[in-house]
C-alpha atoms as a PDB file:
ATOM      1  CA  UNK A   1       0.000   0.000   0.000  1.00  0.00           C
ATOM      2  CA  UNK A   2       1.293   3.175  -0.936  1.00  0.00           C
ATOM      3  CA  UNK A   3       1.596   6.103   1.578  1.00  0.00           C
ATOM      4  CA  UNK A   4      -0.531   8.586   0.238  1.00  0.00           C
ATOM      5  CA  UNK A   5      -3.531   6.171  -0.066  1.00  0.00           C
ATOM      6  CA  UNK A   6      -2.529   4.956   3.694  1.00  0.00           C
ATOM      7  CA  UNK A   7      -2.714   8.586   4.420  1.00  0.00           C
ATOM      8  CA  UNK A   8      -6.459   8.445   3.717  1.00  0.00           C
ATOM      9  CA  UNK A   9      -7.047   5.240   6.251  1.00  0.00           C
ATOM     10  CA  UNK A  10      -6.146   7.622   9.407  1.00  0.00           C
ATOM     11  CA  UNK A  11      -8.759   7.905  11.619  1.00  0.00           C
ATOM     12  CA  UNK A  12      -9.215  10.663  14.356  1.00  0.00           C
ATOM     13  CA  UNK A  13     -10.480   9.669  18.084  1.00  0.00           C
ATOM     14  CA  UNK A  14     -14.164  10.804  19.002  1.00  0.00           C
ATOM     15  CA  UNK A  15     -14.326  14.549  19.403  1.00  0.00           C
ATOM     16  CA  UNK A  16     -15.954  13.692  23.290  1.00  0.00           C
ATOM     17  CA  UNK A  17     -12.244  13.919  23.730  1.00  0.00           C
ATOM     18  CA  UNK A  18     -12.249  17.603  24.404  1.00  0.00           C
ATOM     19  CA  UNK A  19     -14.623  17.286  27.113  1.00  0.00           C
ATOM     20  CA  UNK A  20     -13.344  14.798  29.214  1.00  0.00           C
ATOM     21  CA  UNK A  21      -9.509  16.036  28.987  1.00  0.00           C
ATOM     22  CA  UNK A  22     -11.487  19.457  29.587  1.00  0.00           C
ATOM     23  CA  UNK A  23     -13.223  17.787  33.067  1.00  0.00           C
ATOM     24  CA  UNK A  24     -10.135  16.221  34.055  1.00  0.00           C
ATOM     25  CA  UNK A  25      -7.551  18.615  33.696  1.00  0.00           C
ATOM     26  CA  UNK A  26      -9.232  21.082  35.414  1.00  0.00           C
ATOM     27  CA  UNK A  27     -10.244  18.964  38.514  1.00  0.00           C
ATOM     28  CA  UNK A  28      -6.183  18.121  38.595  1.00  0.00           C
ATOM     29  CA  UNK A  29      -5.781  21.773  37.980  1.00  0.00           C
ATOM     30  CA  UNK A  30      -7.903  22.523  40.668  1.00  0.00           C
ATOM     31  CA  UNK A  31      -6.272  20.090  43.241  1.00  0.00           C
ATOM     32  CA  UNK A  32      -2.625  21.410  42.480  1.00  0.00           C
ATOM     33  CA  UNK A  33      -3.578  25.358  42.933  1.00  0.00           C
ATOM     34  CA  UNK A  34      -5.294  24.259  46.276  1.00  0.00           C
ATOM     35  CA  UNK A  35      -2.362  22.609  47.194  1.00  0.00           C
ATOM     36  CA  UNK A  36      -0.344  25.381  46.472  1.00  0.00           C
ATOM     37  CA  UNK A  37      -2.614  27.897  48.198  1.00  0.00           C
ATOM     38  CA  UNK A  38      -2.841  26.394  51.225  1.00  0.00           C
ATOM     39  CA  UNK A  39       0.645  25.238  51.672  1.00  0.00           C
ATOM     40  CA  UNK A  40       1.656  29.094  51.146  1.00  0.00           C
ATOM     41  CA  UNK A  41      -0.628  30.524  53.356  1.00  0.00           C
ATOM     42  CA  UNK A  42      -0.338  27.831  56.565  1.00  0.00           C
ATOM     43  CA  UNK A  43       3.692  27.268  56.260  1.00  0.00           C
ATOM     44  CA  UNK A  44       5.381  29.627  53.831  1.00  0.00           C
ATOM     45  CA  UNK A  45       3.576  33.218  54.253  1.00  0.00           C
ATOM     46  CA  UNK A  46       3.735  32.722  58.313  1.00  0.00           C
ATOM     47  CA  UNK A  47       7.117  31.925  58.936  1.00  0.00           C
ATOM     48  CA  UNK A  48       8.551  34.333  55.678  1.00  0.00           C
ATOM     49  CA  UNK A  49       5.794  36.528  54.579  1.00  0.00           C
ATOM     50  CA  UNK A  50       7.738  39.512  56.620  1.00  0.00           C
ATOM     51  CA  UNK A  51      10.481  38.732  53.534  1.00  0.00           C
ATOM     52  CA  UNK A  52       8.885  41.421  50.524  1.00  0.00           C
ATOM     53  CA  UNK A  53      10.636  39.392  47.717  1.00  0.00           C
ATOM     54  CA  UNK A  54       9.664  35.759  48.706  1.00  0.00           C
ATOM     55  CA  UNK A  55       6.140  37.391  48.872  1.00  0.00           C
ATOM     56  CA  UNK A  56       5.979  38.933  45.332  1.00  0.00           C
ATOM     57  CA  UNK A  57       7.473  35.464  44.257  1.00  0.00           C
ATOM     58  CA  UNK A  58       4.949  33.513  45.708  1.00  0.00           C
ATOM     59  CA  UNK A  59       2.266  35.807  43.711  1.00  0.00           C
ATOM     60  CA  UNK A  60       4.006  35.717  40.686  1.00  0.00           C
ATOM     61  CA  UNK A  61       4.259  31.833  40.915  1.00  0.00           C
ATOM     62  CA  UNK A  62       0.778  31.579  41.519  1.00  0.00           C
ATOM     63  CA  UNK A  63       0.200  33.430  38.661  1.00  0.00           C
ATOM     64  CA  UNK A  64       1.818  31.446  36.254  1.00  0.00           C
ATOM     65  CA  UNK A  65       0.663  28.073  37.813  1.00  0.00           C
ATOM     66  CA  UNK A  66      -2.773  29.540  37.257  1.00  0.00           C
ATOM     67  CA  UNK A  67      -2.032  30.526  33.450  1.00  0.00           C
ATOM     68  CA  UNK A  68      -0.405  27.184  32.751  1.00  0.00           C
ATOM     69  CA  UNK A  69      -3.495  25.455  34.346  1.00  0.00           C
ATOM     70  CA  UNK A  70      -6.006  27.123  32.156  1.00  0.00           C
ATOM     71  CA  UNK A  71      -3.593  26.673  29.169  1.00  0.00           C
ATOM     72  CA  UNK A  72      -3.750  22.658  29.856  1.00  0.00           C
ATOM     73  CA  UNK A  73      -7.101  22.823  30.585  1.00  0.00           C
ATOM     74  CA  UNK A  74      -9.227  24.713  28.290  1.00  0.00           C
ATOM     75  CA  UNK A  75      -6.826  25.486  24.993  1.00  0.00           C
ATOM     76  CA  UNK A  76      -4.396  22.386  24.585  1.00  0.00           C
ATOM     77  CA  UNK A  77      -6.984  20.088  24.432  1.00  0.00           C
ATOM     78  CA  UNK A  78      -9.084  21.581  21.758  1.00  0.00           C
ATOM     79  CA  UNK A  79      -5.348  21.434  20.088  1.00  0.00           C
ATOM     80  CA  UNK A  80      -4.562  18.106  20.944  1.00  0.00           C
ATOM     81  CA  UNK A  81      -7.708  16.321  19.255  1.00  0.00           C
ATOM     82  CA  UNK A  82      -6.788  18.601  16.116  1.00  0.00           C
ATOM     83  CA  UNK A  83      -3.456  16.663  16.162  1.00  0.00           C
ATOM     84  CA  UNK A  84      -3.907  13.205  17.058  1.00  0.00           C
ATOM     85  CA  UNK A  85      -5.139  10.290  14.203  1.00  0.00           C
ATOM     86  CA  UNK A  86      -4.382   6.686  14.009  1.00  0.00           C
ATOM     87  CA  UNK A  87      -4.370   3.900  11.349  1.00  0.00           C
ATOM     88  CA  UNK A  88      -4.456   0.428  12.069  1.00  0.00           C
ATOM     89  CA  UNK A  89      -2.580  -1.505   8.984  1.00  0.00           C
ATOM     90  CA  UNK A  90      -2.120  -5.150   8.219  1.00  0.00           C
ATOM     91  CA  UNK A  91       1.422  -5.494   9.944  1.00  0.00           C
ATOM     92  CA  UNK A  92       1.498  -2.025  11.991  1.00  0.00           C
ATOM     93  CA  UNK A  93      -0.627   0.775  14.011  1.00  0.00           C
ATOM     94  CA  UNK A  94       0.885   4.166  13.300  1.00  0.00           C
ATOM     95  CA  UNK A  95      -0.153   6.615  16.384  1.00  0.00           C
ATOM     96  CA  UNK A  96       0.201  10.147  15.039  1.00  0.00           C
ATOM     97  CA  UNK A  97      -0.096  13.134  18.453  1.00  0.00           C
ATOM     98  CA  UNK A  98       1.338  15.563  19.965  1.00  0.00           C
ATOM     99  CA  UNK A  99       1.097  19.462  19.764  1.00  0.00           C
ATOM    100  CA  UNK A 100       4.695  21.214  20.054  1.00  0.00           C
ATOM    101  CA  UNK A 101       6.585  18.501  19.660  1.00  0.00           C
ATOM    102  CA  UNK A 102       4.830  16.112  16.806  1.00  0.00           C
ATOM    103  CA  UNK A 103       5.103  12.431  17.231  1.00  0.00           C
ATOM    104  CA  UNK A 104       4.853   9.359  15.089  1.00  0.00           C
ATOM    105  CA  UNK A 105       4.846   6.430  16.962  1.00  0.00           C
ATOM    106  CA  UNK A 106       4.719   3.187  14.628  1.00  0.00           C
ATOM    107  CA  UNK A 107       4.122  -0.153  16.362  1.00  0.00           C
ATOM    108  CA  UNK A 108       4.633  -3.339  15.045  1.00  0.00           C
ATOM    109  CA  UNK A 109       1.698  -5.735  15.560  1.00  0.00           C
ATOM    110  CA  UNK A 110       4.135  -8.814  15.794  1.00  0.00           C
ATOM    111  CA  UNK A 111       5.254  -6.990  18.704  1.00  0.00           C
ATOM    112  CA  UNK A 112       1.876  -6.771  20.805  1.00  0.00           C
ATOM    113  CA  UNK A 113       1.911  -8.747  24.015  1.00  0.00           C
ATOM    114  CA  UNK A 114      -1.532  -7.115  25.225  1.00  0.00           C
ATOM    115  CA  UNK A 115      -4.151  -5.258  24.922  1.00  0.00           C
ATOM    116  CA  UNK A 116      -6.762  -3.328  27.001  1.00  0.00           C
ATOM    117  CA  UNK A 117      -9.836  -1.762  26.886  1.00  0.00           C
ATOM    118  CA  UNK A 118     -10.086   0.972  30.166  1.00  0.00           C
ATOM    119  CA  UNK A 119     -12.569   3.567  30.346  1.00  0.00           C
ATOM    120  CA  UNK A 120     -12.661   5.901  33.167  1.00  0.00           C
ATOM    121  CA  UNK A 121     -14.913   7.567  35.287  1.00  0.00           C
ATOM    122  CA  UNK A 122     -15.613  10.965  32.915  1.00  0.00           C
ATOM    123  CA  UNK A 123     -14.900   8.509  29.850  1.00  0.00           C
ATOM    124  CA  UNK A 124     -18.289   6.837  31.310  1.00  0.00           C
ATOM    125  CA  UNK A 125     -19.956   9.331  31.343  1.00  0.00           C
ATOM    126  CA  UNK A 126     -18.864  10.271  27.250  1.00  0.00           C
ATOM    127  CA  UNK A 127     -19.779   6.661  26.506  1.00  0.00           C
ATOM    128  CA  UNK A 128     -15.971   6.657  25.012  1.00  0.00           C
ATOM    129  CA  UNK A 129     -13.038   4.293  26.177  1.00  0.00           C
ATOM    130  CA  UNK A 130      -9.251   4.057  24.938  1.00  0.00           C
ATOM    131  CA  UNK A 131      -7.684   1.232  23.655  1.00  0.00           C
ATOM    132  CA  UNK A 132      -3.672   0.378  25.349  1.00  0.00           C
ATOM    133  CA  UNK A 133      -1.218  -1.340  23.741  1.00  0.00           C
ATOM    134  CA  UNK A 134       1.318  -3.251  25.994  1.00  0.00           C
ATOM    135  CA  UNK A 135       4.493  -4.241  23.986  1.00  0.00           C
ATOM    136  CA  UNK A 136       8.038  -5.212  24.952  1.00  0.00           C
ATOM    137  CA  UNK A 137       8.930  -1.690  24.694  1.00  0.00           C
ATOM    138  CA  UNK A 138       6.403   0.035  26.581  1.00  0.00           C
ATOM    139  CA  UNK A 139       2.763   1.082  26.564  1.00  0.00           C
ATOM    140  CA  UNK A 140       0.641   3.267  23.974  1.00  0.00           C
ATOM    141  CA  UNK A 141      -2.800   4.422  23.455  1.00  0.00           C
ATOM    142  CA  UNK A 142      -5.391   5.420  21.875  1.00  0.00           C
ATOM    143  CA  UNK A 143      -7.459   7.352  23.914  1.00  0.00           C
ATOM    144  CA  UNK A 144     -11.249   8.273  23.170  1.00  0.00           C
ATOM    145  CA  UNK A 145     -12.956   5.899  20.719  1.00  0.00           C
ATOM    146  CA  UNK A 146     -16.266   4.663  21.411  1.00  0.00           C
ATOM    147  CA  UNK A 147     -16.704   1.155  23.193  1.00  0.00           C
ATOM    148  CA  UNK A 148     -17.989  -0.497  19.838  1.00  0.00           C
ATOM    149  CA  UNK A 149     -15.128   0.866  17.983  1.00  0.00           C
ATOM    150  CA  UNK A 150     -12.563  -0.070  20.691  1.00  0.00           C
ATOM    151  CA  UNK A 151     -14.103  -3.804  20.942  1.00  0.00           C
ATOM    152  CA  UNK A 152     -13.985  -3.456  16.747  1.00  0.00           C
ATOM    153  CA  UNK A 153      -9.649  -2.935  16.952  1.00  0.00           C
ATOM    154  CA  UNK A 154      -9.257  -5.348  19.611  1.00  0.00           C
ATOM    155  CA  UNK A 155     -10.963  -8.527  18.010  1.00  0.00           C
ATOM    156  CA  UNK A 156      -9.418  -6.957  14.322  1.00  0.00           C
ATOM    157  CA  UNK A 157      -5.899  -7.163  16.257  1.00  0.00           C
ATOM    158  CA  UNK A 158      -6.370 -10.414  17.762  1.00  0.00           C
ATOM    159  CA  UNK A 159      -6.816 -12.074  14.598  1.00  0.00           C
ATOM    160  CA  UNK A 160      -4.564 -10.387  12.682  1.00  0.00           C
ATOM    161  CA  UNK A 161      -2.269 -11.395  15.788  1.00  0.00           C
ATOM    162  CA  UNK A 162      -3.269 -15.099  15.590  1.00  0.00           C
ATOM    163  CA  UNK A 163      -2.798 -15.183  11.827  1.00  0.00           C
ATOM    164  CA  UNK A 164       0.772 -13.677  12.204  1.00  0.00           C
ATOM    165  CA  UNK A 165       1.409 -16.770  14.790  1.00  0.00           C
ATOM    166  CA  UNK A 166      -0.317 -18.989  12.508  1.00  0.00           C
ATOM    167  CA  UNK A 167       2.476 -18.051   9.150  1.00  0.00           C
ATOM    168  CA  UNK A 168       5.371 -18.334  11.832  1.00  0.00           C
END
């Protein structure tokens, strides 16, 4: 198969994406500023807040830990989905992500050891699920494809699998 017409087989993840990286950033986002808050103002600010520059530092900290949270939050996601696509082939599944830095990750299928269907909490509630990949070399994903189409890759992997093991 030639690479322009595998081009065309790519296929992106369910845009329910957005939401759920939306939900669960920010609750982590949330968490981590808490944190942050309170340890500043029951240990730091107490013992140091006499100190003028440690105080502007905290602030301006705080500051950009808020601006990076709403960044991850509520802009790279709508990003991210733009950028990520996969394509299953006959001997490979190509995972194509990332926003600054673009990645290509290409995975044999002769070198799948497992695979798993998880769906979280907020992925419940989306009715979407993600698909991992467990090979010698690590763990991939693809995150946010419906149920039907995640039971659809596993089964087509399996026997694809099986019918590698079969030829060996």
């Amino acid at each position: 198969m030639s690479n322009q017409s595998e081009s065309k087989i790519y296929k992106s993840i369910d845009k329910k994406a957005v939401k759920t990286w939306i939900i669960g950033r920010s609750i982590v986002s949330i968490i981590i500023i808490a944190v942050y808050i309170s340890v500043m103002y029951l240990f730091v600010i107490p013992k140091f807040g006499h100190i003028l520059m440690l105080k502007y530092a905290i602030y301006i900290l705080a500051l950009i830990i808020i601006v990076i949270s709403i960044l991850e939050s509520f802009i790279w996601p709508f990003l991210e989905y733009k950028q990520w696509r996969y394509g299953i082939f006959e001997d490979k599944i190509e995972l194509i992500k990332g926003i600054i830095i673009r990645q290509r990750v290409i995975i044999p299928i002769s070198r799948i050891q497992n695979l798993k269907i998880e769906q979280g909490p907020i992925q419940r509630i989306y009715e979407i699920t993600s698909v991992n990949i467990i090979t010698a070399g690590g763990y991939h994903e693809i995150p946010a494809i419906t149920l039907e189409e995640a039971e659809k890759i596993t089964e087509n992997l399996k026997r694809i699998i099986e019918i590698g093991e079969k030829n060996e």
